[in-house]
N, C-alpha and C. Protein backbone atom coordinates (compact mmCIF):
# COMPACT_ATOMS: atom_id res chain seq x y z
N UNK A 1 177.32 69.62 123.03
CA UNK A 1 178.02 70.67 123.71
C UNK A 1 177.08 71.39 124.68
N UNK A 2 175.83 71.85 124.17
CA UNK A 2 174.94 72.60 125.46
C UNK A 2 174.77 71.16 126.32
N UNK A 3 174.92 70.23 126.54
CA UNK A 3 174.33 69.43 127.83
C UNK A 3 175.73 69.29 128.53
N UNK A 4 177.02 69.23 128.13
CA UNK A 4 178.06 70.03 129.00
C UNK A 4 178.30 71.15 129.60
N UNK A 5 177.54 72.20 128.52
CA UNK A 5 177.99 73.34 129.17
C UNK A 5 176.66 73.82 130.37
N UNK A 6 175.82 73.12 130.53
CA UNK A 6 174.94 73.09 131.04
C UNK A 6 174.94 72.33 132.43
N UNK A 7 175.93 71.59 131.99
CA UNK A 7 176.07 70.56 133.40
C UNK A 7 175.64 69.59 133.43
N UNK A 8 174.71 68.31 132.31
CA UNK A 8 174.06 67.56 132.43
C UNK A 8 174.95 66.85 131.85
N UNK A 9 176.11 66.49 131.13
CA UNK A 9 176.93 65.66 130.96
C UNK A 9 178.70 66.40 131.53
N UNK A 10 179.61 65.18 131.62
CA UNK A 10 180.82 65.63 131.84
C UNK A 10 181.44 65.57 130.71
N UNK A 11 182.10 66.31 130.30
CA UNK A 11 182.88 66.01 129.26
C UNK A 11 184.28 65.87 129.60
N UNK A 12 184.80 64.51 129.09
CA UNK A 12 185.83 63.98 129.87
C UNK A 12 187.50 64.63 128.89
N UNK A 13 187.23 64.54 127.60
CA UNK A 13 187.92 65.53 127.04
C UNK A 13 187.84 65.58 125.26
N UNK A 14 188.13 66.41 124.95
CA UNK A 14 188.25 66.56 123.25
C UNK A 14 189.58 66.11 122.66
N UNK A 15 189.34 65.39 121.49
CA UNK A 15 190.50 64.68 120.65
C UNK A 15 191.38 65.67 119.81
N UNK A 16 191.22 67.12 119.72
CA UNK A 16 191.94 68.16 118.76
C UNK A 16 193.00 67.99 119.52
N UNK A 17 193.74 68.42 119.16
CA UNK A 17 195.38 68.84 119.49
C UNK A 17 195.87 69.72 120.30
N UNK A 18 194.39 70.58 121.08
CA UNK A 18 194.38 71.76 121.40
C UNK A 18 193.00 72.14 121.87
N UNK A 19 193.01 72.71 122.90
CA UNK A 19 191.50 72.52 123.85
C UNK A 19 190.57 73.71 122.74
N UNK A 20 189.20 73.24 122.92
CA UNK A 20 188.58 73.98 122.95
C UNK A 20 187.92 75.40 123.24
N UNK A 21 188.06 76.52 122.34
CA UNK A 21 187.69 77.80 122.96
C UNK A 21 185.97 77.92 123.61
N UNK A 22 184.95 76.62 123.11
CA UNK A 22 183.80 76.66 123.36
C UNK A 22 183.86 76.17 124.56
N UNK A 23 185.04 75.19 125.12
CA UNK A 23 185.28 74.30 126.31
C UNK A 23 186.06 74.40 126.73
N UNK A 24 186.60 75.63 127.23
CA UNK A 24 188.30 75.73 127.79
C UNK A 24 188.38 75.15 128.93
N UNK A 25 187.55 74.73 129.76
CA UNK A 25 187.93 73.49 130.93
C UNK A 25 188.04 71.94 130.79
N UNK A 26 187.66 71.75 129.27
CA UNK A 26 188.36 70.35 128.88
C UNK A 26 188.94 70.02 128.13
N UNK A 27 189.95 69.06 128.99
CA UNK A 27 191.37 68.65 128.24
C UNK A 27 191.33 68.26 127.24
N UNK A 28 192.16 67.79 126.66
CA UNK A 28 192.50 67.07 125.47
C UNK A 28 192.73 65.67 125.69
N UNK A 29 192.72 64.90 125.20
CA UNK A 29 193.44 63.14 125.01
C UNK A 29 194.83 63.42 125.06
N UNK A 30 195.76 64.38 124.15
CA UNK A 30 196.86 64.42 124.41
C UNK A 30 197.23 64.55 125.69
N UNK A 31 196.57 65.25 126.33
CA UNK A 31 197.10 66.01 127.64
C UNK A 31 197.50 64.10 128.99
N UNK A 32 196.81 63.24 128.01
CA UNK A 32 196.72 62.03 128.81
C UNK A 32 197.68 60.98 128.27
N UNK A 33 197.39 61.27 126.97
CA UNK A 33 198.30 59.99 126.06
C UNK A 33 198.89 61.17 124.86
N UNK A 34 200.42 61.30 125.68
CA UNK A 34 201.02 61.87 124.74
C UNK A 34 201.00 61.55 122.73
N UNK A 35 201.31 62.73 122.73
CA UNK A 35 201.18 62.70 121.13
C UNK A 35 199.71 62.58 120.70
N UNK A 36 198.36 62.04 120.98
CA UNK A 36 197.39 61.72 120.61
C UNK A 36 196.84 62.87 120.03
N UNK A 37 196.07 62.82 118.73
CA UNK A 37 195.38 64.18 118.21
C UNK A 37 194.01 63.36 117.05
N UNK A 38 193.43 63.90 116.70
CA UNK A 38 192.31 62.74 116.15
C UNK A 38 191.02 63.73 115.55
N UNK A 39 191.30 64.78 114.50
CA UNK A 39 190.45 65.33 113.80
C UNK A 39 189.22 64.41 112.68
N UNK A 40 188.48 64.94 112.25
CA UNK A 40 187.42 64.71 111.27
C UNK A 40 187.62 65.43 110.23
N UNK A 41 186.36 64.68 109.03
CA UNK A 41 186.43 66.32 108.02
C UNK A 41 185.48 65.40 107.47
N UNK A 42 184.32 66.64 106.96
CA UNK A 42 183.04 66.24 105.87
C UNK A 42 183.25 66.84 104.75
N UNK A 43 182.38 66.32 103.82
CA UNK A 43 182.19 66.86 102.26
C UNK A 43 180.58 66.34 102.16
N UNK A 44 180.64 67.38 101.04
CA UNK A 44 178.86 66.58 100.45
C UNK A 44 179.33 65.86 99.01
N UNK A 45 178.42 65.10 98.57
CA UNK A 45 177.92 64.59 97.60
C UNK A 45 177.04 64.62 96.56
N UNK A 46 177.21 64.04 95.78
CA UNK A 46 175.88 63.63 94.97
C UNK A 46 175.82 62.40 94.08
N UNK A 47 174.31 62.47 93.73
CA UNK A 47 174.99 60.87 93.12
C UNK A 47 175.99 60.83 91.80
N UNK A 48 176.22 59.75 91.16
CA UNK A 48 177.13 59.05 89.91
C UNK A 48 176.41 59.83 88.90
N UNK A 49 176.73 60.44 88.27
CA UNK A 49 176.18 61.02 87.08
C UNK A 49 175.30 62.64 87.25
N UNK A 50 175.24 62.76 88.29
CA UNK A 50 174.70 63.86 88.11
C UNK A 50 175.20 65.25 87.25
N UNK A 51 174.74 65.93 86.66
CA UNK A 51 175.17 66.92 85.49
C UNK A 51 175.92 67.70 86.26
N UNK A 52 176.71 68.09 85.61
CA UNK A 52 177.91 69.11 85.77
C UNK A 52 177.28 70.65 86.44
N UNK A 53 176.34 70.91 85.77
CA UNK A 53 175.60 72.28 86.17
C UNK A 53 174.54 72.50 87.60
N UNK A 54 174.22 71.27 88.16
CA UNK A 54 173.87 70.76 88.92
C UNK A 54 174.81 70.78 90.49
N UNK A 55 176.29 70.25 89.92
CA UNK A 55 177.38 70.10 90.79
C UNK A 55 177.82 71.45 90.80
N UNK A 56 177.82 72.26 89.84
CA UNK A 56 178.01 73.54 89.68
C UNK A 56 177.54 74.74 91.10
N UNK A 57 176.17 74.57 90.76
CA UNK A 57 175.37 75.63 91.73
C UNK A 57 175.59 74.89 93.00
N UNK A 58 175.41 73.39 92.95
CA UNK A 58 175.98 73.30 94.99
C UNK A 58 176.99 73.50 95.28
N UNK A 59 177.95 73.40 94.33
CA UNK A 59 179.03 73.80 95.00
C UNK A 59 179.12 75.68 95.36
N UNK A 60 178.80 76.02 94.13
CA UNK A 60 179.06 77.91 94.39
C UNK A 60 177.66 77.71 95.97
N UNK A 61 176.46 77.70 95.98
CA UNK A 61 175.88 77.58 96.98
C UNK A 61 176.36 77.18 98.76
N UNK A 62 176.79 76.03 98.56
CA UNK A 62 177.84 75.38 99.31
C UNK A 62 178.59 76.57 100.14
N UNK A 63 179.60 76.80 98.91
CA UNK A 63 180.40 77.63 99.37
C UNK A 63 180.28 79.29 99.85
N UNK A 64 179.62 79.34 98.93
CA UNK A 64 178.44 80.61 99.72
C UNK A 64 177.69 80.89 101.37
N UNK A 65 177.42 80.07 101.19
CA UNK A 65 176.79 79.38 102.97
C UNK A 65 177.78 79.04 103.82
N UNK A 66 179.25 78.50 103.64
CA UNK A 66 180.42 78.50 104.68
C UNK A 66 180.86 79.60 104.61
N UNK A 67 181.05 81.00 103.86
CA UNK A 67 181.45 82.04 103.66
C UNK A 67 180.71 82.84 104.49
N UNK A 68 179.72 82.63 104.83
CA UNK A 68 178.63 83.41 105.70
C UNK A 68 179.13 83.65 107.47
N UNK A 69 179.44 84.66 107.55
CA UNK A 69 180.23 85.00 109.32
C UNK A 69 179.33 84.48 110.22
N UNK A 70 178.01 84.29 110.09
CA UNK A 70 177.27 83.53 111.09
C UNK A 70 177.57 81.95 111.13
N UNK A 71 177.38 81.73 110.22
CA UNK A 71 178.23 80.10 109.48
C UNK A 71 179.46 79.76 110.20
N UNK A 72 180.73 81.02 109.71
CA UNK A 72 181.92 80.73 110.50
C UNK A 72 181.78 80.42 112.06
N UNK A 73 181.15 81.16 112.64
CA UNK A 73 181.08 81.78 113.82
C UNK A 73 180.20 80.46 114.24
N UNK A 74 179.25 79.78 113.96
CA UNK A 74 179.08 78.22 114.33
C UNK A 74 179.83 77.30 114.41
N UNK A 75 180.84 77.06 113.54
CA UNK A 75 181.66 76.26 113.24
C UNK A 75 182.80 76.65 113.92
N UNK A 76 183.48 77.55 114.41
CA UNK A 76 184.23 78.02 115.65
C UNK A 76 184.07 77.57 116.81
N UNK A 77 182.81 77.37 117.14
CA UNK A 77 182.77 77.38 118.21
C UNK A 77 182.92 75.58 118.00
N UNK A 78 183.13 74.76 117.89
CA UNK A 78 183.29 73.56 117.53
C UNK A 78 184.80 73.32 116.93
N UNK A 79 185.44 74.22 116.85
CA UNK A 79 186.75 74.23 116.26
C UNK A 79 186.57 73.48 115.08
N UNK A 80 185.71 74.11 114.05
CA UNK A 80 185.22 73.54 112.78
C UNK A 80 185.95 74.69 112.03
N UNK A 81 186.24 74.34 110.82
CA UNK A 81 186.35 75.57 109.87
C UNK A 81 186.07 74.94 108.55
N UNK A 82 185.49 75.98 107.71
CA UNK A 82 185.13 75.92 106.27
C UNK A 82 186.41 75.80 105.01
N UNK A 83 186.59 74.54 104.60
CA UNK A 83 187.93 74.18 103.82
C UNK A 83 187.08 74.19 102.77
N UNK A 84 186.88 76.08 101.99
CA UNK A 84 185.74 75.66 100.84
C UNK A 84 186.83 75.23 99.85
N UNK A 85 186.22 74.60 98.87
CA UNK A 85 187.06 73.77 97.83
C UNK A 85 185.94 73.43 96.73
N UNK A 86 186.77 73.45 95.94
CA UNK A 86 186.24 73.21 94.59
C UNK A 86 185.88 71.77 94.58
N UNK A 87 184.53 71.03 94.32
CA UNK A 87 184.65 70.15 93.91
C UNK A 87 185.25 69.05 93.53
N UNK A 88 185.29 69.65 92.19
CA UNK A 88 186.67 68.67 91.45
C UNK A 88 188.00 68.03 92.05
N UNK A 89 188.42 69.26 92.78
CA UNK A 89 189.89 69.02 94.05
C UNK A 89 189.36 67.84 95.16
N UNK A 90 187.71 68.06 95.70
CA UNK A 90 187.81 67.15 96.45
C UNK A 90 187.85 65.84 96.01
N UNK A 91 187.03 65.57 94.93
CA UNK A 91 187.11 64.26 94.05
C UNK A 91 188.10 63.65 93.97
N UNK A 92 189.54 64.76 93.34
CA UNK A 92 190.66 64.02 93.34
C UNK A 92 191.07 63.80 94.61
N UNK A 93 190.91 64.28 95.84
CA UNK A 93 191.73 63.90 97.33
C UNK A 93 191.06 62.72 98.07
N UNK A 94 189.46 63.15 97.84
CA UNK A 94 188.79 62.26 98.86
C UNK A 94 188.27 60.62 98.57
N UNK A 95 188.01 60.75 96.83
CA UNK A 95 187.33 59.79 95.97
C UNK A 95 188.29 59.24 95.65
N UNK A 96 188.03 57.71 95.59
CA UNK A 96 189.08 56.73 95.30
C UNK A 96 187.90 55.63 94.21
């Protein structure tokens, strides 16, 4: 994003559904190929077995650190947001 907003790259457009507030002069994919929209999403990990109390504190940690308004306020500007979640919930959605 700074080598766009800088001028050293073009940015031809973003895949959200909905332009950018960090980039309000570039389009979207929809705006080209109707209907098109094309988000991401991360989680962390750890390995197979690791102790419960372990998964415990990264997660409260974790979630502690996306809770943080400087945190938000990074992730805004990226049209990111913090989906804090319990662990366990992600296991069941994301883990197969």
């Amino acid at each position: 994003m700074g080598h766009i907003k800088a001028g050293k790259l073009r940015g031809l457009a973003v895949t959200s559904a909905t332009r950018l507030a960090a980039l309000p002069d570039i389009p979207t994919v929809g705006d080209f190929v109707t209907g098109y929209e094309a988000e991401g999403w991360s989680g962390m990990g750890a390995p197979k077995n690791t102790p419960v109390e372990i998964i415990d504190t990264l997660n409260k940690e974790i979630n502690e650190g996306l809770a943080d308004p400087k945190m938000k306020a990074h992730l805004a500007g990226f049209r990111q947001y913090a989906a804090r979640r319990i662990i366990w919930r992600f296991r069941q959605t994301h883990c197969r």
